[in-house]
Protein backbone atom coordinates (compact mmCIF):
# COMPACT_ATOMS: atom_id res chain seq x y z
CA UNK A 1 82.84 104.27 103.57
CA UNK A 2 85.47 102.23 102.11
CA UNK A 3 87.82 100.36 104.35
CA UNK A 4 91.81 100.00 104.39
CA UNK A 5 93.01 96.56 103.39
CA UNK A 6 96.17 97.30 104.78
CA UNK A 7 95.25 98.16 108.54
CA UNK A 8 91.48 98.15 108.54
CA UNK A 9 90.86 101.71 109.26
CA UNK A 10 87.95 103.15 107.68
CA UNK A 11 88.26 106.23 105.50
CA UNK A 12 86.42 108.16 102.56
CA UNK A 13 87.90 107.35 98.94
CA UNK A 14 86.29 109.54 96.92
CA UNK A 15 86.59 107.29 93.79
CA UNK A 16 84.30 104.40 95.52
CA UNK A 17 82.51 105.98 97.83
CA UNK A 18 82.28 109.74 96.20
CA UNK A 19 79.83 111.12 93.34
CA UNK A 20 82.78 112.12 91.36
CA UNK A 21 82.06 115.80 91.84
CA UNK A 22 85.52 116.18 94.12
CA UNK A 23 88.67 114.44 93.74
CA UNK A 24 90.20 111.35 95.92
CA UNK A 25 91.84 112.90 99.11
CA UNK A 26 94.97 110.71 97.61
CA UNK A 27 94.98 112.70 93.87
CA UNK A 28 96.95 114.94 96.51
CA UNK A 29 99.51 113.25 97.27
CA UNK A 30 102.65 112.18 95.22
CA UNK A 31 102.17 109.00 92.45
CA UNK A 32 104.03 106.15 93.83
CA UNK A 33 101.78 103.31 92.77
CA UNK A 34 98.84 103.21 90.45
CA UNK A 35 95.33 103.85 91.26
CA UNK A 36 93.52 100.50 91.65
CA UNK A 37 90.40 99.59 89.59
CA UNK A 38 87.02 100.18 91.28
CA UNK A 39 85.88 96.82 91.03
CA UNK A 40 88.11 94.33 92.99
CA UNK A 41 86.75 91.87 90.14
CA UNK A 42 87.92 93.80 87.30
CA UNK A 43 91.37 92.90 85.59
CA UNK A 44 93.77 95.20 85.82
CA UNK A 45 94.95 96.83 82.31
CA UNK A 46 98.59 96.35 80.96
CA UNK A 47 98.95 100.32 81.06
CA UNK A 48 96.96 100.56 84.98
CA UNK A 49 98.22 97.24 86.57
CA UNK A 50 97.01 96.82 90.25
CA UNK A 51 99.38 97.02 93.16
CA UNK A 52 101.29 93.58 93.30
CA UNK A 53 100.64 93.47 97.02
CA UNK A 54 97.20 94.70 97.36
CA UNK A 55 94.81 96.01 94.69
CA UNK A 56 92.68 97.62 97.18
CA UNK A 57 93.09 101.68 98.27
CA UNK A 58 94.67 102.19 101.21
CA UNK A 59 93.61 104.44 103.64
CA UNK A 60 95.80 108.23 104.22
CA UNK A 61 97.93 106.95 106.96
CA UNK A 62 99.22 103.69 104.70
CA UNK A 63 99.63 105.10 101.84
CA UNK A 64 101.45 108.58 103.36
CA UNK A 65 103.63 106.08 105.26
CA UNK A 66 104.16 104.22 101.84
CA UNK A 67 105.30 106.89 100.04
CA UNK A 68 107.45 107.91 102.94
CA UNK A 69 108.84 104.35 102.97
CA UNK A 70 109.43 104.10 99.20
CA UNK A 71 110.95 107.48 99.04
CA UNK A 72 113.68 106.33 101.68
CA UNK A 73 114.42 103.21 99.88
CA UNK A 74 114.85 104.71 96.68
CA UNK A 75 117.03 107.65 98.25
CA UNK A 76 114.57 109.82 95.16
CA UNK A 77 111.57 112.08 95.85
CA UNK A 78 108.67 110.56 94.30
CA UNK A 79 106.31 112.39 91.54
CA UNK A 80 104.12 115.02 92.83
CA UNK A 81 100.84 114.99 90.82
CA UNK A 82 100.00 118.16 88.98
């Protein structure tokens, strides 16, 4: 069970917490920040940094209201995956 670093809530990330047999719930969603490393210890690469504010996943209702957030700011429609 991983847990939100933004609010605390506790959710499933299938990267950390998964047998990477099934995709992150957040693969899903549109790209509007990289994915963080697994290990909060590892340095992020020039081509994957971390999230300036918080290297950590975030749990569906953070990062949905992110995106939501970012996409008004921007006035754009962020990247859907595909």
């Amino acid at each position: 069970m991983s847990v939100c670093a933004r609010c605390g809530a506790t959710f499933i990330c299938a990267m950390a917490d998964g047998d990477g047999s099934e995709p992150c719930w957040c693969a899903s969603l549109p790209l509007v920040m990289p994915v963080p490393p697994l290990s909060s210890g590892a340095p992020a690469s020039a081509s994957m940094p971390a999230p300036a504010e918080d290297p950590s996943c975030w749990c569906p209702d953070c990062l949905k209201r992110h995106i939501a957030t970012t996409s008004a700011a921007t006035g754009a429609a962020p990247a859907n995956p595909e």
